[in-house]
PDB file of N, CA and C in Angstrom:
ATOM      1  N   UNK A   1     112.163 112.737  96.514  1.00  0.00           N
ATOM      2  CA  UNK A   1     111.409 111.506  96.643  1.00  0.00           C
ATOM      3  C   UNK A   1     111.933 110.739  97.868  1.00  0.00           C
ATOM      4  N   UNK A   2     110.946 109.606  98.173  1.00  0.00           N
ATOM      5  CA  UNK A   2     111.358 109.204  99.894  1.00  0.00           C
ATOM      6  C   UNK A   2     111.232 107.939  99.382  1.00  0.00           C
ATOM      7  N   UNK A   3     112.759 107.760  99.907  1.00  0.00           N
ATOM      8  CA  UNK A   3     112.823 105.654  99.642  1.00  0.00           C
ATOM      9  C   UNK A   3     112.727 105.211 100.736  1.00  0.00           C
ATOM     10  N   UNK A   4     112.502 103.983 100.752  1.00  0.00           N
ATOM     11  CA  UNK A   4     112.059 103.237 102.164  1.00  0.00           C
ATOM     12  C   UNK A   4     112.774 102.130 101.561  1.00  0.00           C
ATOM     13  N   UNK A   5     113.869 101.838 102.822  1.00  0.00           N
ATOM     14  CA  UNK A   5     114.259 100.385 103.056  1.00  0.00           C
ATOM     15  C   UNK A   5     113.962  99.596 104.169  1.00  0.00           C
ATOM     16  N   UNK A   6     114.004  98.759 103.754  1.00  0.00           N
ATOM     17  CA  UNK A   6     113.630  97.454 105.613  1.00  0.00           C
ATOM     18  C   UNK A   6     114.650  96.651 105.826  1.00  0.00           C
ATOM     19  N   UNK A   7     114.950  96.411 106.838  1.00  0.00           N
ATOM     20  CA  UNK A   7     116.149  95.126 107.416  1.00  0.00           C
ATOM     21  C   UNK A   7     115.021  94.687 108.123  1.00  0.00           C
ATOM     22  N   UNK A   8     115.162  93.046 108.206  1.00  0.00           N
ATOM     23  CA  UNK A   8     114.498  92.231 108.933  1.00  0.00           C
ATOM     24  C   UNK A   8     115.555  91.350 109.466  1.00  0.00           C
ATOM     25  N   UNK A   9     115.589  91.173 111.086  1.00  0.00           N
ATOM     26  CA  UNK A   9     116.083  90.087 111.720  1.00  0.00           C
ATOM     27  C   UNK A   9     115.252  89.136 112.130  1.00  0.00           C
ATOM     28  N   UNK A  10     115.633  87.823 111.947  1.00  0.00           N
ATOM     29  CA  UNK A  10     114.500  86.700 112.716  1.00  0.00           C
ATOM     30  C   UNK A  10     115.613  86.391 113.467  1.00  0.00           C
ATOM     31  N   UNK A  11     114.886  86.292 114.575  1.00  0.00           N
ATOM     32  CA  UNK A  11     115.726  85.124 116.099  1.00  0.00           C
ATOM     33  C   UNK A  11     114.427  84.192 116.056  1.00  0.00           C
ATOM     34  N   UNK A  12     114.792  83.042 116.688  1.00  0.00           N
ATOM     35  CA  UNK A  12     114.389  82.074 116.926  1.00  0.00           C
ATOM     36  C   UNK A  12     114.235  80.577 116.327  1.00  0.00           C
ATOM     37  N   UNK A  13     112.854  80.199 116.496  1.00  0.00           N
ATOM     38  CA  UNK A  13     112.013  79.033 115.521  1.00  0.00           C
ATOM     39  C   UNK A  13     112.393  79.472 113.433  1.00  0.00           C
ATOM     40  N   UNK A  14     112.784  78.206 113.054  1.00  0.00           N
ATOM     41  CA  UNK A  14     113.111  78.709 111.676  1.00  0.00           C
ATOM     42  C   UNK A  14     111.286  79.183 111.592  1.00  0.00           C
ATOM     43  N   UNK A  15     111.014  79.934 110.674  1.00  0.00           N
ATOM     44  CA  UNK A  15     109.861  80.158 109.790  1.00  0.00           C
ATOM     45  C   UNK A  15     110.357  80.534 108.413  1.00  0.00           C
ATOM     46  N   UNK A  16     108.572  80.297 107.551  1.00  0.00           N
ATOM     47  CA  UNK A  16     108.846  80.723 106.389  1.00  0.00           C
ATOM     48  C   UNK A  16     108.680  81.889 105.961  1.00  0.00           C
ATOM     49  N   UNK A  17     109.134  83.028 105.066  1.00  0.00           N
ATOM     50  CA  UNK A  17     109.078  84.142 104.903  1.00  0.00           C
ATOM     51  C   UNK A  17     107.868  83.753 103.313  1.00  0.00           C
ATOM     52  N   UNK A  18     107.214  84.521 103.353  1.00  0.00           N
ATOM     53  CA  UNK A  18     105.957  84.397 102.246  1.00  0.00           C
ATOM     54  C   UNK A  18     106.143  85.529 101.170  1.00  0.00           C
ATOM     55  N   UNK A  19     106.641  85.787 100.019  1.00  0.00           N
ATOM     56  CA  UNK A  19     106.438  86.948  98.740  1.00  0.00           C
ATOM     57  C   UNK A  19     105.226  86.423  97.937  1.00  0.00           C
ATOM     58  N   UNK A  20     104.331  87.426  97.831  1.00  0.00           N
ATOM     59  CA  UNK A  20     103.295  87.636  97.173  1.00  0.00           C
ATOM     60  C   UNK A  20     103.532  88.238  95.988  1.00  0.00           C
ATOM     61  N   UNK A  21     103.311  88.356  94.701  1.00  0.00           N
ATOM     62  CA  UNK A  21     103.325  89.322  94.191  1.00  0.00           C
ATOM     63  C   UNK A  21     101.840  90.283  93.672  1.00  0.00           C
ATOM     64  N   UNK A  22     102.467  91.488  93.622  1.00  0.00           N
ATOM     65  CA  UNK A  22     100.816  92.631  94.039  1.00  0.00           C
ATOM     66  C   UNK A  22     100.314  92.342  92.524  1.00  0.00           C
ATOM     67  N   UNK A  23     100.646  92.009  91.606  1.00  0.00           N
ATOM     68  CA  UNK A  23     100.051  92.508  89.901  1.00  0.00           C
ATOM     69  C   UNK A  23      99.442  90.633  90.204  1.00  0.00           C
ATOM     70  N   UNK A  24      99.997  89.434  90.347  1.00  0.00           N
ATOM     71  CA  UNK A  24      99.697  88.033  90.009  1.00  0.00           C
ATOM     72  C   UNK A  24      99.683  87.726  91.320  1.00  0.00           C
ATOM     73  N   UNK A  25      99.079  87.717  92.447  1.00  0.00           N
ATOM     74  CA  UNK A  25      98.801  86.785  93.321  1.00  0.00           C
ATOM     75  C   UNK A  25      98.985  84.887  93.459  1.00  0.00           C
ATOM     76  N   UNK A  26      98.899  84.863  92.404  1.00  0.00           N
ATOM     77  CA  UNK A  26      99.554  83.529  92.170  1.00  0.00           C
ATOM     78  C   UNK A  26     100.759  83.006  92.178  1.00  0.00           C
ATOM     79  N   UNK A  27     101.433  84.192  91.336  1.00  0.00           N
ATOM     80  CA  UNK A  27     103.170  83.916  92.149  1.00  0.00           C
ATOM     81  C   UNK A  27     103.412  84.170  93.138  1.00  0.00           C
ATOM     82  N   UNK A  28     104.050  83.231  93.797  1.00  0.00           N
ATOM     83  CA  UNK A  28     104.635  83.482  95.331  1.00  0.00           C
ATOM     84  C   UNK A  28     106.059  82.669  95.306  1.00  0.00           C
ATOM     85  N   UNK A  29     106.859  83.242  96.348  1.00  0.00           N
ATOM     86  CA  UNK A  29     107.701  82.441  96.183  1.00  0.00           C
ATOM     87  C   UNK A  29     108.296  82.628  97.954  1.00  0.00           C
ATOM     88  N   UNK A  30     108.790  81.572  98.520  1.00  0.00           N
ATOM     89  CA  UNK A  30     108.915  80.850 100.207  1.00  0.00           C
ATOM     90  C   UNK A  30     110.215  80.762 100.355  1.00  0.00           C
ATOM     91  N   UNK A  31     110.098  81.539 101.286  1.00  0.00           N
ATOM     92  CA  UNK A  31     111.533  81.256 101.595  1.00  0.00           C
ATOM     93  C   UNK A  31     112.143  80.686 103.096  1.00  0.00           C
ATOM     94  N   UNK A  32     113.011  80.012 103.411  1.00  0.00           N
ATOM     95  CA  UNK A  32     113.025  80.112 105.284  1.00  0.00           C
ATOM     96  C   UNK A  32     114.002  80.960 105.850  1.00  0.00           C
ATOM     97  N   UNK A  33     113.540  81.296 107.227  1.00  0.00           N
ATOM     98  CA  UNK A  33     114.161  82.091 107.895  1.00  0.00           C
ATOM     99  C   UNK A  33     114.929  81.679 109.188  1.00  0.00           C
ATOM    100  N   UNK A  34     115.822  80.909 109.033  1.00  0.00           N
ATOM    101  CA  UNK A  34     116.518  80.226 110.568  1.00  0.00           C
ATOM    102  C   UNK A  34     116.895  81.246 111.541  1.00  0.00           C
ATOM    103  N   UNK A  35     116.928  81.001 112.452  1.00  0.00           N
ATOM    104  CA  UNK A  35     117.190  81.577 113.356  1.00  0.00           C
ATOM    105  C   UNK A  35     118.748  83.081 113.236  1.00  0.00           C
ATOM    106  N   UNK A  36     118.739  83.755 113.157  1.00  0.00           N
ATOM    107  CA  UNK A  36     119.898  84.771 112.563  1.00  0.00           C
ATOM    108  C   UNK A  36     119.705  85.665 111.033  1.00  0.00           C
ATOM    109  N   UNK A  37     118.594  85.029 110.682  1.00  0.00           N
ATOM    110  CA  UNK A  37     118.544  85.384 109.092  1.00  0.00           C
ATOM    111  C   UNK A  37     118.448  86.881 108.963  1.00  0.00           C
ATOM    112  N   UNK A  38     119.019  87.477 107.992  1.00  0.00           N
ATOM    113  CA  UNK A  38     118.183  88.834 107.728  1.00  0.00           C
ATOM    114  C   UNK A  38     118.082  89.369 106.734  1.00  0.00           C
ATOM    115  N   UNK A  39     117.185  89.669 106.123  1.00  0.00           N
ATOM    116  CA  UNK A  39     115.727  89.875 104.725  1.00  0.00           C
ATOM    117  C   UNK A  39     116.443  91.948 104.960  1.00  0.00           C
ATOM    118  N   UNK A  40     116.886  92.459 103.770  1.00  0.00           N
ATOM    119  CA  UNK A  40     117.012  93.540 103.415  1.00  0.00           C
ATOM    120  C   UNK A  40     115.384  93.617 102.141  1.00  0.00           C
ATOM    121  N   UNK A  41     114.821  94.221 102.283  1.00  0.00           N
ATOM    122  CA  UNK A  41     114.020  94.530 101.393  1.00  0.00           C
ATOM    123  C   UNK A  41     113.845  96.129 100.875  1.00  0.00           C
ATOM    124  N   UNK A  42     114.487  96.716  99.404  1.00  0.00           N
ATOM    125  CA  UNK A  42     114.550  97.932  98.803  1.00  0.00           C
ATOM    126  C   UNK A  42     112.792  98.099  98.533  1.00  0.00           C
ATOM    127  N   UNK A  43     112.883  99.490  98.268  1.00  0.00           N
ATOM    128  CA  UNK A  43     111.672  99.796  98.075  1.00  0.00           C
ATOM    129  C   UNK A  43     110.512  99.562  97.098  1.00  0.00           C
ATOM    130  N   UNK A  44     111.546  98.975  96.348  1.00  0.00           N
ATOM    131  CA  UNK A  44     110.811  98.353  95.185  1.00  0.00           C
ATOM    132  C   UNK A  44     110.746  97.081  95.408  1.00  0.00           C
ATOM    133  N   UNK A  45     111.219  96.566  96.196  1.00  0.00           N
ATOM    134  CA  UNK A  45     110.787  95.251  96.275  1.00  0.00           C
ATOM    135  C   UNK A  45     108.864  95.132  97.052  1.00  0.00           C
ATOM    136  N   UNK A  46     109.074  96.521  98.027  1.00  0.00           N
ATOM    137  CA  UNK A  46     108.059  96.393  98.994  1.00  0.00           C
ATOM    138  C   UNK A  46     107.223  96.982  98.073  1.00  0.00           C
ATOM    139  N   UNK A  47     107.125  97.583  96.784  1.00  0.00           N
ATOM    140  CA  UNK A  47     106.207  97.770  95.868  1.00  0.00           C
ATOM    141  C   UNK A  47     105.028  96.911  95.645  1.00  0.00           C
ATOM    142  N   UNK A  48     106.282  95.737  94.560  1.00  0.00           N
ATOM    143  CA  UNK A  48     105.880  94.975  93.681  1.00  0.00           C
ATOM    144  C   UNK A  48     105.839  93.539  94.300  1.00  0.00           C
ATOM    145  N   UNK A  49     105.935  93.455  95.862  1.00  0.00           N
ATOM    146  CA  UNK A  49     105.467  91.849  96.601  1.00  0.00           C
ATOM    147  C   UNK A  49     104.431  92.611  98.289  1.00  0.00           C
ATOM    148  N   UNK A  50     103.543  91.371  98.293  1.00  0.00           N
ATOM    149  CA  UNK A  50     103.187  91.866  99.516  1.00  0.00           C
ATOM    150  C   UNK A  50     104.242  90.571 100.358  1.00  0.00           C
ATOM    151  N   UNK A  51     104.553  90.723 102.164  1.00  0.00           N
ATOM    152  CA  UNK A  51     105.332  90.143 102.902  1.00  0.00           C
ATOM    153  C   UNK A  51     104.614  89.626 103.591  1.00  0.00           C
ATOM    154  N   UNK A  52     104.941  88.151 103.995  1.00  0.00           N
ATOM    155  CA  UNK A  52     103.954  88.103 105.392  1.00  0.00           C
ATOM    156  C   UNK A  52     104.600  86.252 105.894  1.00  0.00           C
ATOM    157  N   UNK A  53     104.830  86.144 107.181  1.00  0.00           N
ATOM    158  CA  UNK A  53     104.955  85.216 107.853  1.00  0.00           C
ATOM    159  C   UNK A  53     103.892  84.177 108.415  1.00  0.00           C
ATOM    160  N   UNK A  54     103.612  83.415 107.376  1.00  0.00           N
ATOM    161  CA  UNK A  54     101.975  82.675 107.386  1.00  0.00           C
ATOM    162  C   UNK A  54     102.252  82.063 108.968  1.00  0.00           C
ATOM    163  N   UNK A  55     101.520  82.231 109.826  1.00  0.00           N
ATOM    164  CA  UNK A  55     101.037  81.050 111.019  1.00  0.00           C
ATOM    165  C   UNK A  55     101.182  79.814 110.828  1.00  0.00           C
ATOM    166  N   UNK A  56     101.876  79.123 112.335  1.00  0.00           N
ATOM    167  CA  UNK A  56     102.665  77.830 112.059  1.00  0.00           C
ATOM    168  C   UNK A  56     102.369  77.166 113.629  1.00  0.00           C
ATOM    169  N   UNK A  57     101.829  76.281 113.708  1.00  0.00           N
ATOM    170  CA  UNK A  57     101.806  75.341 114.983  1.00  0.00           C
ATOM    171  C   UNK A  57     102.943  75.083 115.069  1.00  0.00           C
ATOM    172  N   UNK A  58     103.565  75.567 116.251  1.00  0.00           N
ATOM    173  CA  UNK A  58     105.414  75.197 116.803  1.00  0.00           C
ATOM    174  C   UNK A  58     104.761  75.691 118.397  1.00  0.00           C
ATOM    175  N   UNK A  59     106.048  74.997 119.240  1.00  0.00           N
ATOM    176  CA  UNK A  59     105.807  75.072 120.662  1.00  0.00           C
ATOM    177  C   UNK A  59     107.065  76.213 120.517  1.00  0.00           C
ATOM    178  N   UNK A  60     108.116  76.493 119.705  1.00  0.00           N
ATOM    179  CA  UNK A  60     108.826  77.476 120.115  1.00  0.00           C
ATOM    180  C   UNK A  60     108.701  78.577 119.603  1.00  0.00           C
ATOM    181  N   UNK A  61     109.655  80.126 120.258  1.00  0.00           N
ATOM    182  CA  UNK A  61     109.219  81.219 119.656  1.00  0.00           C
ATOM    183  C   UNK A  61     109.747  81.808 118.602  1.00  0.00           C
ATOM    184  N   UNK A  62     109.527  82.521 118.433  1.00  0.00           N
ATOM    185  CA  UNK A  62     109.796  83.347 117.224  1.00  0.00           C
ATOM    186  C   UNK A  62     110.175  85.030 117.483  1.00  0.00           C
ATOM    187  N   UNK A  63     110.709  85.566 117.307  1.00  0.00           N
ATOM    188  CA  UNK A  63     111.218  87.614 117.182  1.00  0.00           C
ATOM    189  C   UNK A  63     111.205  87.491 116.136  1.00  0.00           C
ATOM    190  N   UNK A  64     111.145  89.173 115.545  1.00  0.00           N
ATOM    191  CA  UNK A  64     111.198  90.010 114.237  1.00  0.00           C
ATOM    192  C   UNK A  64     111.708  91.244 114.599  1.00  0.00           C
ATOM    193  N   UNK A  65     112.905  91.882 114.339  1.00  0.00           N
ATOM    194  CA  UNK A  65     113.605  92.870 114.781  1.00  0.00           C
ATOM    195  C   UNK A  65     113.248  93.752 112.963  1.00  0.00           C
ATOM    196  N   UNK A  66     112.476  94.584 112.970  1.00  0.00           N
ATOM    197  CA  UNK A  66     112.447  95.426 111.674  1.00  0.00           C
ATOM    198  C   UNK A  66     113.068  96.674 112.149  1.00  0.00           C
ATOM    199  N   UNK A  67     113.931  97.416 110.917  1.00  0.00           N
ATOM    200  CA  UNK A  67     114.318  98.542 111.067  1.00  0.00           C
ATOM    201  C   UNK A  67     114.241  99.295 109.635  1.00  0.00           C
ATOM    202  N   UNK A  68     113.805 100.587 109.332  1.00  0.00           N
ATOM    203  CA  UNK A  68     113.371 101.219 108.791  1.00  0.00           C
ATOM    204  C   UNK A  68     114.067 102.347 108.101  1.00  0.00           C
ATOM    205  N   UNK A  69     114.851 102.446 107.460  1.00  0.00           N
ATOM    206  CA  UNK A  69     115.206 104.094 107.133  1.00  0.00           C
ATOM    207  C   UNK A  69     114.646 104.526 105.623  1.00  0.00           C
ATOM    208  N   UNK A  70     113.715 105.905 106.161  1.00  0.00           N
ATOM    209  CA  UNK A  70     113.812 106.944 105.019  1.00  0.00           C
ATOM    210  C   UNK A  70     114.868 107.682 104.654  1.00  0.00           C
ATOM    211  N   UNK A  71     115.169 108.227 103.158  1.00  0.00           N
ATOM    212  CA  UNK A  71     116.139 108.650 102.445  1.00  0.00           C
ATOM    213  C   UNK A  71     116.137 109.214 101.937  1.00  0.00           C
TER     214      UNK A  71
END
């Protein structure tokens, strides 16, 4: 079987990190991401939430450094 993990780095502008969950769409839960942060997400996490960095009026920028290993 093939696991998938994610590392996420944010540089920059804080943002918020968004969890969905796939069965209740209604739960969500926000998190922020300052500048240095980094979001490990196991494979089960990337199951059972969808991810996503909602759009934000800011004059500064933002990176996302993802890295990936299968196992």
């Amino acid at each position: 079987m093939i696991r998938l993990v994610s590392v996420i780095i944010s540089l920059g502008e804080t943002r918020t990190l968004r969890f969905k969950n796939m069965a209740d769409e209604n739960i969500q839960n926000d998190f922020l991401l300052p500048s240095g942060s980094l979001v490990y997400m196991t494979q089960q996490v990337q199951k059972e939430w969808k991810h996503a960095i909602p759009s934000s009026e800011t004059e500064m920028a933002r990176m996302s450094l993802t890295f990936r290993r299968m196992k």
